[in-house]
Protein backbone atom coordinates (compact mmCIF):
# COMPACT_ATOMS: atom_id res chain seq x y z
CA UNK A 1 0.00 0.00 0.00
CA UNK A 2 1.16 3.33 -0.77
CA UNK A 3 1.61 5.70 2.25
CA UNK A 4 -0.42 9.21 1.36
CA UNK A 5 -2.94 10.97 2.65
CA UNK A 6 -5.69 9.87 1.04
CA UNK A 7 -4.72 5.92 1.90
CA UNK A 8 -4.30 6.85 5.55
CA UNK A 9 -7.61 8.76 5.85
CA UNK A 10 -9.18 5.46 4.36
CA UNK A 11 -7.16 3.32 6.73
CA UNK A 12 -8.21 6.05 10.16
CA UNK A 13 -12.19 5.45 8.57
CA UNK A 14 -11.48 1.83 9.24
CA UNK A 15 -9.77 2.24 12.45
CA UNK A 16 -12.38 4.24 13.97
CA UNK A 17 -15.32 1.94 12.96
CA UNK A 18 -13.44 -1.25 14.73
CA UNK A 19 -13.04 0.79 17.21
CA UNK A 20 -17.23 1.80 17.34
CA UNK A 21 -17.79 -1.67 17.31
CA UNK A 22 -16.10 -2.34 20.05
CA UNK A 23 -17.92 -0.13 21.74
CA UNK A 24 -20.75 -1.64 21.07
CA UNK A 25 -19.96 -5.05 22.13
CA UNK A 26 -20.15 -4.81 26.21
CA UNK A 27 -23.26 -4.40 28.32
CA UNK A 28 -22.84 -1.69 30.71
CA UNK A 29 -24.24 -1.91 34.42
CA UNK A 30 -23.09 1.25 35.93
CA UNK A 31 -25.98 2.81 35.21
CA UNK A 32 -27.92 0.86 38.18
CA UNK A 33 -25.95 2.97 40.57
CA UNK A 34 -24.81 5.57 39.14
CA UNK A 35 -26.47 8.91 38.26
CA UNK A 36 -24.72 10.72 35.22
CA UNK A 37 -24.10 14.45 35.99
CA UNK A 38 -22.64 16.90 33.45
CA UNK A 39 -19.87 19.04 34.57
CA UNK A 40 -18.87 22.58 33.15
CA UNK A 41 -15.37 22.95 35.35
CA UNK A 42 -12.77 21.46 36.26
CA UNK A 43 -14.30 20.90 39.76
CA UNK A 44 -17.89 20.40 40.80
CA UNK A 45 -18.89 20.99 44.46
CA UNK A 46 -22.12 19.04 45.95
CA UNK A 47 -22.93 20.70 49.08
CA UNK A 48 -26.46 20.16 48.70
CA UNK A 49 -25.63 16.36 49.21
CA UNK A 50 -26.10 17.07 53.08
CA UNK A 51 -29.55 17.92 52.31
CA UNK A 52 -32.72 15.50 51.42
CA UNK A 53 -35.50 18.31 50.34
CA UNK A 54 -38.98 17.12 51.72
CA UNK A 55 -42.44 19.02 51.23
CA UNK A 56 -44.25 20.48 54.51
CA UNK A 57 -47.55 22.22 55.37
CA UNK A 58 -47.28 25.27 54.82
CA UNK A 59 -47.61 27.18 58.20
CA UNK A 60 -46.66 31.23 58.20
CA UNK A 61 -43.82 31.98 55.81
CA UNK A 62 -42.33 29.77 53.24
CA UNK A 63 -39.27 27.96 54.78
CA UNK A 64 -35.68 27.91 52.36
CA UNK A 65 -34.08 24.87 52.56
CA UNK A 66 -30.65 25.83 52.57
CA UNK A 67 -29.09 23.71 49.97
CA UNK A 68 -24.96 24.87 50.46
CA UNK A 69 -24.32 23.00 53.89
CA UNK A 70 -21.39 21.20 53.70
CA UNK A 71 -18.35 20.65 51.42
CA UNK A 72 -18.09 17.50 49.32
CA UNK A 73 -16.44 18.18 45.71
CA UNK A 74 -15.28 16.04 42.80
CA UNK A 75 -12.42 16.82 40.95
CA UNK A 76 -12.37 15.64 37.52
CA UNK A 77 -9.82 13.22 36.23
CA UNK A 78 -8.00 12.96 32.50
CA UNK A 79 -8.32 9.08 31.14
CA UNK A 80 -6.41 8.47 28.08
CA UNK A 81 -5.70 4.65 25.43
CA UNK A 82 -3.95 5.01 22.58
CA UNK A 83 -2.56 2.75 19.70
CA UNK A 84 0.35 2.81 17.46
CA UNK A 85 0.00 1.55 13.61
CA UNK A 86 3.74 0.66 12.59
CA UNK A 87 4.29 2.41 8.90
CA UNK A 88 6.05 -0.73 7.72
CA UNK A 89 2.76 -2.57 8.15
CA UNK A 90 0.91 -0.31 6.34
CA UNK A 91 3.04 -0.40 3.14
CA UNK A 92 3.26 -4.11 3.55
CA UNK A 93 -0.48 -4.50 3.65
CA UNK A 94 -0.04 -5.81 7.41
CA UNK A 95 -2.92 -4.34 8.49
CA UNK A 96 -5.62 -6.67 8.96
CA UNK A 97 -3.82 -7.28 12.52
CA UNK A 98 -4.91 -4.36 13.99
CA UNK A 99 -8.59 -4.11 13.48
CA UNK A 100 -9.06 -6.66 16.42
CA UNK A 101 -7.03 -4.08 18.27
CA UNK A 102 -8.90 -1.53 17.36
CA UNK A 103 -12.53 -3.13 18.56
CA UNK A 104 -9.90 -4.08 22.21
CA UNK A 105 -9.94 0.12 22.16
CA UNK A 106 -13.44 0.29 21.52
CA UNK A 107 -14.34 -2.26 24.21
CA UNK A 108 -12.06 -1.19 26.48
CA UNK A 109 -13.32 2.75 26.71
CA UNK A 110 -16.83 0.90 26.79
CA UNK A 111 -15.61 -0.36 30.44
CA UNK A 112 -13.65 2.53 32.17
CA UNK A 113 -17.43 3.96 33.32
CA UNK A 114 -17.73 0.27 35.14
CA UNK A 115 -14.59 0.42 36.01
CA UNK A 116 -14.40 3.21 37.71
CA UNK A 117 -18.11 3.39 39.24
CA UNK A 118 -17.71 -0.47 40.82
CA UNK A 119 -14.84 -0.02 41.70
CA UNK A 120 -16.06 3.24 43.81
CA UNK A 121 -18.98 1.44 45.09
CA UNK A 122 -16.51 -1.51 46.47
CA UNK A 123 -14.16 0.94 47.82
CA UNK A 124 -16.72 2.46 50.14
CA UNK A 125 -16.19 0.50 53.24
CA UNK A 126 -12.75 2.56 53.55
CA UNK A 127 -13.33 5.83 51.16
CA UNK A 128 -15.03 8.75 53.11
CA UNK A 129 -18.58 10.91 51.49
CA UNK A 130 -19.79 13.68 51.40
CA UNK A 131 -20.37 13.61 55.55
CA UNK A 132 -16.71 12.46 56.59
CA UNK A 133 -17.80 8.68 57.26
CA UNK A 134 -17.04 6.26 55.23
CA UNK A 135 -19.59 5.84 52.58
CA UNK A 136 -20.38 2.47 54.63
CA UNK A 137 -20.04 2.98 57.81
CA UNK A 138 -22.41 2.62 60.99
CA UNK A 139 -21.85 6.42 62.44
CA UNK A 140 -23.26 8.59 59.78
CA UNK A 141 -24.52 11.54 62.31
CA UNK A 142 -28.55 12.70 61.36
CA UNK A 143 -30.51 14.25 63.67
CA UNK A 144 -33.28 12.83 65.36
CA UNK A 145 -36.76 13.98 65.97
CA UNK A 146 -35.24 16.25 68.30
CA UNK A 147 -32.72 17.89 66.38
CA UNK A 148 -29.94 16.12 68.31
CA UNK A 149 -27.48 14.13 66.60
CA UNK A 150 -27.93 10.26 66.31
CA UNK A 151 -25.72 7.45 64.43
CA UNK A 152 -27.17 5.57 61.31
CA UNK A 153 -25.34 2.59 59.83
CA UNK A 154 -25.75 1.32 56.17
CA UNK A 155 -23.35 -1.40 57.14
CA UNK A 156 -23.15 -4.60 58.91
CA UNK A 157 -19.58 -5.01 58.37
CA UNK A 158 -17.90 -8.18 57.73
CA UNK A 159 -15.17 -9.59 56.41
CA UNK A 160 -16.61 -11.43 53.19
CA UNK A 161 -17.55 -10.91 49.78
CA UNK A 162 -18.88 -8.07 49.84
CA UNK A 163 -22.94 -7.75 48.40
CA UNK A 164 -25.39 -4.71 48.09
CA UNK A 165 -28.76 -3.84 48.42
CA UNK A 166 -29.84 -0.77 46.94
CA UNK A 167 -33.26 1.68 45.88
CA UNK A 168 -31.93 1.92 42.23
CA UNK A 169 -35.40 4.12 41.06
CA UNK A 170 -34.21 7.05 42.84
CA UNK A 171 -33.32 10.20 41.05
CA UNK A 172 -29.98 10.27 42.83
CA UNK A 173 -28.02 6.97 43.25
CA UNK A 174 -25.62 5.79 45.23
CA UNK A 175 -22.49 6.77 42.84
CA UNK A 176 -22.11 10.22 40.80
CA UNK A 177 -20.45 9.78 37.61
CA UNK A 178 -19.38 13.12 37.22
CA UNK A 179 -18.73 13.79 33.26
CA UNK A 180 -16.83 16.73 31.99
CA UNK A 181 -15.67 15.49 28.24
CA UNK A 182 -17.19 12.56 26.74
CA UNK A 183 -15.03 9.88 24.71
CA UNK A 184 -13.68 11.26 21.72
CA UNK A 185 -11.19 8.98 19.05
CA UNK A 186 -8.17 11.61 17.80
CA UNK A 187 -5.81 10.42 15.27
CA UNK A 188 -2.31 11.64 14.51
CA UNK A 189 -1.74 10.26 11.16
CA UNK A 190 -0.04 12.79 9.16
CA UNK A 191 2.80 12.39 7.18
CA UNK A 192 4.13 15.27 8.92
CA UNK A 193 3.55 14.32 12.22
CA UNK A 194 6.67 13.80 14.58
CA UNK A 195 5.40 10.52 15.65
CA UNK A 196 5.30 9.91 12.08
CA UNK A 197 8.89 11.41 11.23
CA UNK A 198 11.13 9.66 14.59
CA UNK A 199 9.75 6.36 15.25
CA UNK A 200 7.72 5.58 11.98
CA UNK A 201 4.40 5.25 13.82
CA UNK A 202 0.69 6.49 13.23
CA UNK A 203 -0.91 7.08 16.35
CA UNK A 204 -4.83 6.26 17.59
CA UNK A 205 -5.99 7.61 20.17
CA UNK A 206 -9.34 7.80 22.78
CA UNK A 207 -9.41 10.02 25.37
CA UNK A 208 -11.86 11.36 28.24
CA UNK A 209 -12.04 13.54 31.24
CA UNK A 210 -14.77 12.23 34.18
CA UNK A 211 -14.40 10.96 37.62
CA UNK A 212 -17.10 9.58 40.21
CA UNK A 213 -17.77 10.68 43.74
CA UNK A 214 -20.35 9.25 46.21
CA UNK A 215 -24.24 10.40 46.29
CA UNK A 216 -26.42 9.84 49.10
CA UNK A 217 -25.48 6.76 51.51
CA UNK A 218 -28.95 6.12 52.87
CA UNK A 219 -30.38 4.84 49.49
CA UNK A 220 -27.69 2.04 49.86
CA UNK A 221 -26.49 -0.78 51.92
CA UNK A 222 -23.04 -2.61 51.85
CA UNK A 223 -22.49 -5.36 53.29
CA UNK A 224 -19.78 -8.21 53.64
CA UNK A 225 -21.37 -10.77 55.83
CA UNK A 226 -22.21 -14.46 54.81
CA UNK A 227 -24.97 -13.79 52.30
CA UNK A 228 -27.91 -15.55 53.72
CA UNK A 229 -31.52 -15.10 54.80
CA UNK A 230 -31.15 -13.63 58.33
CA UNK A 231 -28.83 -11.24 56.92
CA UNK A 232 -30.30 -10.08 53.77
CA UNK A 233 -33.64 -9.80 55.90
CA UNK A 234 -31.80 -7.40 58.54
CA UNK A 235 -30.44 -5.14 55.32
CA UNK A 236 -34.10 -4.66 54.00
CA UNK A 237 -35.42 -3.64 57.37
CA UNK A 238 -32.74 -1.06 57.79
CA UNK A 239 -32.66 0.40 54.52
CA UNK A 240 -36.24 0.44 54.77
CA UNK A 241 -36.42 2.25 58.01
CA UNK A 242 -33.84 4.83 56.65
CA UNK A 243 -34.73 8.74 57.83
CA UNK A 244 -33.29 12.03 56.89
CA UNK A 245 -32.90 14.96 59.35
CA UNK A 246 -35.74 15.12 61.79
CA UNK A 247 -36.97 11.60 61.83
CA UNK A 248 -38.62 11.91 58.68
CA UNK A 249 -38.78 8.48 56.73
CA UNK A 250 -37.04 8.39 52.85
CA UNK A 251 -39.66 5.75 51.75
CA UNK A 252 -36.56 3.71 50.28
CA UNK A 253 -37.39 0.32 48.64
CA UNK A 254 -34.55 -2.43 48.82
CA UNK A 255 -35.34 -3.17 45.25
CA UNK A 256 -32.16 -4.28 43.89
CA UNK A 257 -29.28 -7.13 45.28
CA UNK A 258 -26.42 -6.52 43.56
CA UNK A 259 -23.48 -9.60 43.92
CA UNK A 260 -20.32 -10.53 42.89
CA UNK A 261 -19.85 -13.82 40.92
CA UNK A 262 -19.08 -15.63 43.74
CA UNK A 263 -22.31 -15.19 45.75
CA UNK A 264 -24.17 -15.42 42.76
CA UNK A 265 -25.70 -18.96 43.96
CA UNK A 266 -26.28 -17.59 47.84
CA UNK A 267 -28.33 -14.61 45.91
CA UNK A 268 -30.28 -17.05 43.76
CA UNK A 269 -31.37 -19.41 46.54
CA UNK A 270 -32.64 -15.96 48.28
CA UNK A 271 -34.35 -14.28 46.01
CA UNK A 272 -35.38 -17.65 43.39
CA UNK A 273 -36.09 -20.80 45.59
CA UNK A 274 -39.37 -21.50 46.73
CA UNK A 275 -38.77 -23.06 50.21
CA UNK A 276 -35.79 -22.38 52.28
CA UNK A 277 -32.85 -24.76 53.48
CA UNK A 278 -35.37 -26.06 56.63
CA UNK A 279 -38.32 -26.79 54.22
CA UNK A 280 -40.45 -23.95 54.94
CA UNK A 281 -41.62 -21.39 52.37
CA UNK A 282 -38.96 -18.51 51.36
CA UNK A 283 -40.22 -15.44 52.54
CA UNK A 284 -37.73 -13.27 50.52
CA UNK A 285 -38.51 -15.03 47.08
CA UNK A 286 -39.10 -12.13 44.62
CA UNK A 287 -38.00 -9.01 46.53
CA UNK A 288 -35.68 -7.94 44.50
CA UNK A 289 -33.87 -8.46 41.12
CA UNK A 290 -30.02 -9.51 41.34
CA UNK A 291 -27.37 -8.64 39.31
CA UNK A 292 -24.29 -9.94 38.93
CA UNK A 293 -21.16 -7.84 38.60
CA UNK A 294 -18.12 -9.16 36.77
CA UNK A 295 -16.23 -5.95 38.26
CA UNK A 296 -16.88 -6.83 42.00
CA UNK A 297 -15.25 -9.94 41.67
């Protein structure tokens, strides 16, 4: 193959649509727990995360929620992949090699939300939120019905797999993917390039700029005890009976158990089998829908 400009353009055409295939190929699941949010800086503060808005009658004047208490911000991150074509394959027609690459790009960028929002979400038992607790963690201060400060866990603890229950129909969920510049493939494939002119190489690239925080920690529940009935029962009542400031109850629904692959049979036998391990019928059959999560494992 001759090496011009017109060749290459045909050659980045091809490159770019094995990579768009491969971006096609995965099934995404952060977007169970996460809720995308577009960002216009380089930095996006969520002080408003220390407040849950709720309705009330209206007695005398109109009461402002105040919406900027607290500090919790998310800086955004740079995420680059790139590929180098050799020019000797090119002009030997050695090309065919790299649209497999190419679709490994693709599937790869796919991923890095996943990646990055599981990987958050299993973090949490050591990574602090917007309060200063850990986003699991059995001190997050609220205040009671009498204004004074009490201690809510969304955690059991444990030492296990770990295994979540979550309210995944809520505007806000448990993880922020905070999204500044979407995915965007940029070749340098000039002739004229200096990749080009010192090492002989036309580079691919992909490159991003995002980064997830935590949202609130009441509409989720880690865990990593044994995955059985008498736990999975004692995360739905306290999810369930989560409050915001004042006593006042969320209405949260446990409607989503969310597993690694290796407590993907304990999950089943919860939420799937008829009749428990004693015989008698399986209260929790139905409750919620699992999912399994290749990145937890």
């Amino acid at each position: 193959m001759i090496v011009n400009r017109p060749n290459l353009l045909t050659l980045g055409v091809g490159f770019n649509t094995a990579f768009t295939q491969g971006l096609g190929q995965g099934e995404s699941q952060y977007q169970r727990i996460a809720t995308p949010v577009p960002s216009t800086t380089g930095e996006q503060e969520y002080g408003w995360l220390g407040k849950v808005p709720n309705v009330r009658e209206w007695i005398g004047d109109r009461q402002v929620q105040n919406i900027s208490a607290g500090s919790y911000r998310i800086k955004n991150k740079d995420f680059e992949l790139t590929l180098a074509v050799d020019r000797n394959d090119i002009e030997d027609d050695n090309i065919g090699i790299y649209a497999p690459l190419f679709q490994e790009m693709g599937a790869a960028t796919a991923s890095a939300y996943d990646r990055s929002v599981w990987g958050l979400l299993k973090a949490g038992f050591t990574t602090p939120c917007y309060d200063g607790q850990y986003f699991f963690d059995t001190d997050h201060p609220v205040l009671n019905e009498n204004k004074v400060e009490v201690s809510v866990a969304n955690t059991d603890g444990g030492a296990g797999a770990p295994w979540f229950l979550i309210d995944d129909r809520r505007t806000l969920k448990p993880i922020i993917l905070q999204v500044r510049k979407a995915w965007q493939f940029v070749p340098k494939d000039k002739l004229d390039d200096d990749n080009v002119y010192h090492s002989k190489k036309f580079l691919y690239g992909v490159d991003g700029r995002y980064n997830v925080g935590y949202g609130f920690w009441q509409y989720c529940w880690g865990s990593k005890q044994p995955l059985d009935a008498d736990s999975y029962g004692a995360a739905r009542a306290a999810l369930s009976g989560m409050t915001g400031d004042y006593g006042r109850p969320l209405g949260i629904m446990p409607r989503l158990l969310i597993v690694p692959p290796s407590l993907e049979k304990a999950a089943r036998e919860i939420l799937q089998n008829d009749r428990n391990e004693v015989g008698a019928t399986n209260p929790w059959k139905g409750t919620a829908e699992l999912l399994v999560v290749p990145w937890l494992a």
